[in-house]
C-alpha atoms as a PDB file:
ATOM      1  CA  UNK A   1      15.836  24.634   1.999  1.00  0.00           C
ATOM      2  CA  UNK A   2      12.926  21.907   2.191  1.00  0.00           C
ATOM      3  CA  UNK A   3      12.611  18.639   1.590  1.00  0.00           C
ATOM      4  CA  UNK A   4       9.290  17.287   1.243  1.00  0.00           C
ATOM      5  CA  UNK A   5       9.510  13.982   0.188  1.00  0.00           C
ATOM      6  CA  UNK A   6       8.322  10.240   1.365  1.00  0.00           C
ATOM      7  CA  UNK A   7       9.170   6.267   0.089  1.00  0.00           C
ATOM      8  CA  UNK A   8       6.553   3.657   2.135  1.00  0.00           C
ATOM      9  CA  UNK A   9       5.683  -0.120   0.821  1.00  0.00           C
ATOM     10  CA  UNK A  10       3.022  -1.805   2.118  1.00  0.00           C
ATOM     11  CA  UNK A  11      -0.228  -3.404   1.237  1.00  0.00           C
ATOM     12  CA  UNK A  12      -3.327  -2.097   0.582  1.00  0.00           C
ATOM     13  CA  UNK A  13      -6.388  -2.315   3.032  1.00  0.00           C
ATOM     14  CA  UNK A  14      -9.322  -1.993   1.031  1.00  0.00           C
ATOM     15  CA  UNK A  15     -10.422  -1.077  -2.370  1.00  0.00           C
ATOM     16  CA  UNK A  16      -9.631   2.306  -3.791  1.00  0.00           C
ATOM     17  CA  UNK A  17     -11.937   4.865  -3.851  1.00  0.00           C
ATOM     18  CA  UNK A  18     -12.748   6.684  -6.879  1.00  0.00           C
ATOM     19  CA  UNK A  19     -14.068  10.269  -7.308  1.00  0.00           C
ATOM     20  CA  UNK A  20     -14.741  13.392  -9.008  1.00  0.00           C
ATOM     21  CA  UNK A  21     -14.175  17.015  -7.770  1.00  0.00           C
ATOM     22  CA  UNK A  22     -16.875  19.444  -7.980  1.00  0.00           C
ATOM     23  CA  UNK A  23     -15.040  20.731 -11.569  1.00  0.00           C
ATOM     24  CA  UNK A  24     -14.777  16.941 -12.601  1.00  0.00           C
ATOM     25  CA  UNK A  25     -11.270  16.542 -11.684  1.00  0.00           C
ATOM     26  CA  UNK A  26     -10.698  12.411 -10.818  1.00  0.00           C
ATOM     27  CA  UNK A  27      -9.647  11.893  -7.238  1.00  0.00           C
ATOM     28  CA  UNK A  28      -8.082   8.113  -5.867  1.00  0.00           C
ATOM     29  CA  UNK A  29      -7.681   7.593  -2.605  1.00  0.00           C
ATOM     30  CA  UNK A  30      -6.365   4.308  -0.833  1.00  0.00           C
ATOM     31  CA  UNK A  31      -5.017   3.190   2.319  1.00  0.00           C
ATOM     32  CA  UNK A  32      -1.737   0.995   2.573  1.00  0.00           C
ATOM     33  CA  UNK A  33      -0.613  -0.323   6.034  1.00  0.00           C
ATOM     34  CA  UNK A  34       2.955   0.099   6.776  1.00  0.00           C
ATOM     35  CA  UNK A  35       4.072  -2.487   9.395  1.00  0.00           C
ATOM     36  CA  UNK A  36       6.574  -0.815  12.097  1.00  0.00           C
ATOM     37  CA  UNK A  37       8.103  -4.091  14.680  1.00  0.00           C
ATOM     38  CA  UNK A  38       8.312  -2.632  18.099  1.00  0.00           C
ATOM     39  CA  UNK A  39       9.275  -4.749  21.457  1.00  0.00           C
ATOM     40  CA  UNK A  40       6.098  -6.277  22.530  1.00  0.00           C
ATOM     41  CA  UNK A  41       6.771  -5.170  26.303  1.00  0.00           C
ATOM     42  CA  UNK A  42       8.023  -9.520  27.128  1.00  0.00           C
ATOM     43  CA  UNK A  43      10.831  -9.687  25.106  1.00  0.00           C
ATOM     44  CA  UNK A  44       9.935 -10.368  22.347  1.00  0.00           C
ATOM     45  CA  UNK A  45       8.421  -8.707  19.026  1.00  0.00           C
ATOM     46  CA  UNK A  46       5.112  -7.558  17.276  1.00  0.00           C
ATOM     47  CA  UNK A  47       4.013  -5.831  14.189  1.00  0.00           C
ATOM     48  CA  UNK A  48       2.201  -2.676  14.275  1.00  0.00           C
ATOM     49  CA  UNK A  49       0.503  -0.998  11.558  1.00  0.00           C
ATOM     50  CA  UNK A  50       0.458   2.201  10.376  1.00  0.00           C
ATOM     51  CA  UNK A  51      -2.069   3.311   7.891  1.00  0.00           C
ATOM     52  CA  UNK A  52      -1.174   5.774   5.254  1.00  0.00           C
ATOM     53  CA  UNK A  53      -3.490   7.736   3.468  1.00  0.00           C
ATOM     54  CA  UNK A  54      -2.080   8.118  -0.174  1.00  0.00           C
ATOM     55  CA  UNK A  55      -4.113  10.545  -2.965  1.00  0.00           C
ATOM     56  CA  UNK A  56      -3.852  10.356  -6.839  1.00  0.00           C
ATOM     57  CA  UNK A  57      -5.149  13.370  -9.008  1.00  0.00           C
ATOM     58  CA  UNK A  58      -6.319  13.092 -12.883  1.00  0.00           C
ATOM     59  CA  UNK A  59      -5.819  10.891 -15.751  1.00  0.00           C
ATOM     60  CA  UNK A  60      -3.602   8.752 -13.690  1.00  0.00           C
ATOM     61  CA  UNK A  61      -5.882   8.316 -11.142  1.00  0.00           C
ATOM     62  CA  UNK A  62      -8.669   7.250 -13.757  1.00  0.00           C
ATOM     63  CA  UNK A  63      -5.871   4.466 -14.833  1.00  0.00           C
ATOM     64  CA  UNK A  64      -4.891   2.833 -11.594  1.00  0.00           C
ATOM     65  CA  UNK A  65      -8.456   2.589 -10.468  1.00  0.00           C
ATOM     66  CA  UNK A  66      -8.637  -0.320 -12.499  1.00  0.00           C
ATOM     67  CA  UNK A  67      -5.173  -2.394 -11.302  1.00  0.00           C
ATOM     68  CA  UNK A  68      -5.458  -1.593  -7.430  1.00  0.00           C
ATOM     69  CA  UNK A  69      -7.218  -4.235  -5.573  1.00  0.00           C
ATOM     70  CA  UNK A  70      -7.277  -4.687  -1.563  1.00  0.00           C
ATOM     71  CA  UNK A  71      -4.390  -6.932  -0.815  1.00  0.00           C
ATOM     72  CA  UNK A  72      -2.054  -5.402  -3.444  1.00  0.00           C
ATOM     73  CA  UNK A  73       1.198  -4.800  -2.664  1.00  0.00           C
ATOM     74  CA  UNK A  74       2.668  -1.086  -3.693  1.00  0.00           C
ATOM     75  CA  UNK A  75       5.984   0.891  -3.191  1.00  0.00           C
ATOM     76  CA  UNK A  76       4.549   4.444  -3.820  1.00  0.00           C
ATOM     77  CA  UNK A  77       6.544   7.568  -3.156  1.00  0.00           C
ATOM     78  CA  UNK A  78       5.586  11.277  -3.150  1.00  0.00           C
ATOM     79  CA  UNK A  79       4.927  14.895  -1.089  1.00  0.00           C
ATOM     80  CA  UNK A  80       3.404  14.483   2.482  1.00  0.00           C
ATOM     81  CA  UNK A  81       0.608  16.860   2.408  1.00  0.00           C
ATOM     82  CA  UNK A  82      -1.381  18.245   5.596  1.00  0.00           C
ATOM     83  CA  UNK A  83      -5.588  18.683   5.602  1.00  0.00           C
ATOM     84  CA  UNK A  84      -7.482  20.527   8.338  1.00  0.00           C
ATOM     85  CA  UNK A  85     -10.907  21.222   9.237  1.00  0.00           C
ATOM     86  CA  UNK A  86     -13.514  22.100  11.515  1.00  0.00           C
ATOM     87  CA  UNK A  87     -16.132  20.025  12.134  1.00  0.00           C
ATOM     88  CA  UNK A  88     -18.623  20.737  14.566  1.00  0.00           C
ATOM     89  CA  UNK A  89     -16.450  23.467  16.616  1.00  0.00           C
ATOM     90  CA  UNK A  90     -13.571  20.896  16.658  1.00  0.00           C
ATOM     91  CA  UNK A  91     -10.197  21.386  14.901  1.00  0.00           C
ATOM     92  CA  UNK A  92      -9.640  18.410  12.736  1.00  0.00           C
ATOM     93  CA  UNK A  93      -6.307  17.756  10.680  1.00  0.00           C
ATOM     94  CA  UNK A  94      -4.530  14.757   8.765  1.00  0.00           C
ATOM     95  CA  UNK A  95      -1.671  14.129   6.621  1.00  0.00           C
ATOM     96  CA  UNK A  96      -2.017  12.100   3.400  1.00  0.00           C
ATOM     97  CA  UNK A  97       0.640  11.278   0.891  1.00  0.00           C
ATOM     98  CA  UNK A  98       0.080  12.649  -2.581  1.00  0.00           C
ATOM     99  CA  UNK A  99       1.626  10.332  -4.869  1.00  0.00           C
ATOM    100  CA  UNK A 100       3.978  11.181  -7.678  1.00  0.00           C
ATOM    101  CA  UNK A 101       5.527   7.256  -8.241  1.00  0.00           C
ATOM    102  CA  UNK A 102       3.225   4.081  -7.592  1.00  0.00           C
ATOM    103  CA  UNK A 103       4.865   0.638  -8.296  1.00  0.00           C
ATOM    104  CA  UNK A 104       3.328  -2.442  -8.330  1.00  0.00           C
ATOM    105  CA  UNK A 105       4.784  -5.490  -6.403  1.00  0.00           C
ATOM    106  CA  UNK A 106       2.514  -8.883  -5.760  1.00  0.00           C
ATOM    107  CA  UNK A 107      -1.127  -9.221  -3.732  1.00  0.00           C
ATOM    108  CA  UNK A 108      -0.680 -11.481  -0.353  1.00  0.00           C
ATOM    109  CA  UNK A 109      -1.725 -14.594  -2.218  1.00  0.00           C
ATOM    110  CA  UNK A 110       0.441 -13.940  -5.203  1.00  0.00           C
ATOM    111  CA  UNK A 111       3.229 -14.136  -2.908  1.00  0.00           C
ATOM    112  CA  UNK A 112       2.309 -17.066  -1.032  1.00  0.00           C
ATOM    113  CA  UNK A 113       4.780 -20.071  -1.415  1.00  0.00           C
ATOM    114  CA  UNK A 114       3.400 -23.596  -3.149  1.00  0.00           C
ATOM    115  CA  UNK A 115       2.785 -26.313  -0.597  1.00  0.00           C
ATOM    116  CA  UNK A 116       5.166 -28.971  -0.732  1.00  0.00           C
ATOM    117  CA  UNK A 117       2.970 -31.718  -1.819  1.00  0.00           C
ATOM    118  CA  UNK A 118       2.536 -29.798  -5.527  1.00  0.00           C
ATOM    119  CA  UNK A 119       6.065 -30.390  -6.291  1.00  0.00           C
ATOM    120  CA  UNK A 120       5.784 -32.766  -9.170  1.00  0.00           C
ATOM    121  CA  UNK A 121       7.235 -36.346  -8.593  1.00  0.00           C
ATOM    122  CA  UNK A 122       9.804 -35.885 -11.895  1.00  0.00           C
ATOM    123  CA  UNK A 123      11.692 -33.023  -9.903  1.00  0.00           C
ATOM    124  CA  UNK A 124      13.803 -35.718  -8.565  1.00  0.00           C
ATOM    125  CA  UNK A 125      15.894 -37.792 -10.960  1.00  0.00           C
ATOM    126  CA  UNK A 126      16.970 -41.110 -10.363  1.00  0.00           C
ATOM    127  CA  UNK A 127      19.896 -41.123 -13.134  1.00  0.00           C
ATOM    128  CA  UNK A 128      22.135 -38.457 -11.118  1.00  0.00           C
ATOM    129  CA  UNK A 129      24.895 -40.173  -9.599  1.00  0.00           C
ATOM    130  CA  UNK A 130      25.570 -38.619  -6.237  1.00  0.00           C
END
């Protein structure tokens, strides 16, 4: 038995890309980094990214488009799926997650706290006895 089958969440590093197959088939592609902390060699830590190639066929493809931005935030899930080529008389090859789930979570701003100095003043009541 195999399993074939992959969870990552992580923001997106550019604007999708949107296009059609030779038979007119829609194709998305987008890459989301997944941050992996490893020891940074002095104790301490740092983040590295890993960038995932993820691929949406058809209709749904044709609807995301519109709703995926760089910066958004996704949870997507699906089959990893290998590509190889030859190029030039090298042997090329990537893997690229084909995506069966996509769920949307919050851009980096979105998610950005307020400053302090927009709380308004009336937050604090001067009636409350302790």
């Amino acid at each position: 038995m195999s399993i074939n089958t992959a969870t990552i969440s992580g923001y997106l590093g550019g604007d999708p890309e949107l296009r059609q197959t030779a038979s007119g088939a829609s194709v998305l592609t987008f890459n989301v980094a997944v941050n992996e902390r490893v020891p940074d060699g002095n104790g301490g830590w740092t983040d590295r990214a890993h960038w995932i190639k993820c691929v949406v066929f058809g209709k749904r493809a044709d609807g995301l488009v519109a709703h995926l931005h760089k910066g958004s935030k996704v949870t997507v899930s699906g089959k990893l799926r290998q590509e190889k080529w030859e190029k030039d008389g090298h042997k090329h090859s990537t893997v690229s997650l084909k995506v069966d789930d996509l769920d949307f979570a919050s851009t980096r701003q979105e998610a950005a706290p307020a400053p302090y100095d927009e709380v308004p003043a009336d937050v604090y009541d001067a009636d409350i006895p302790f």
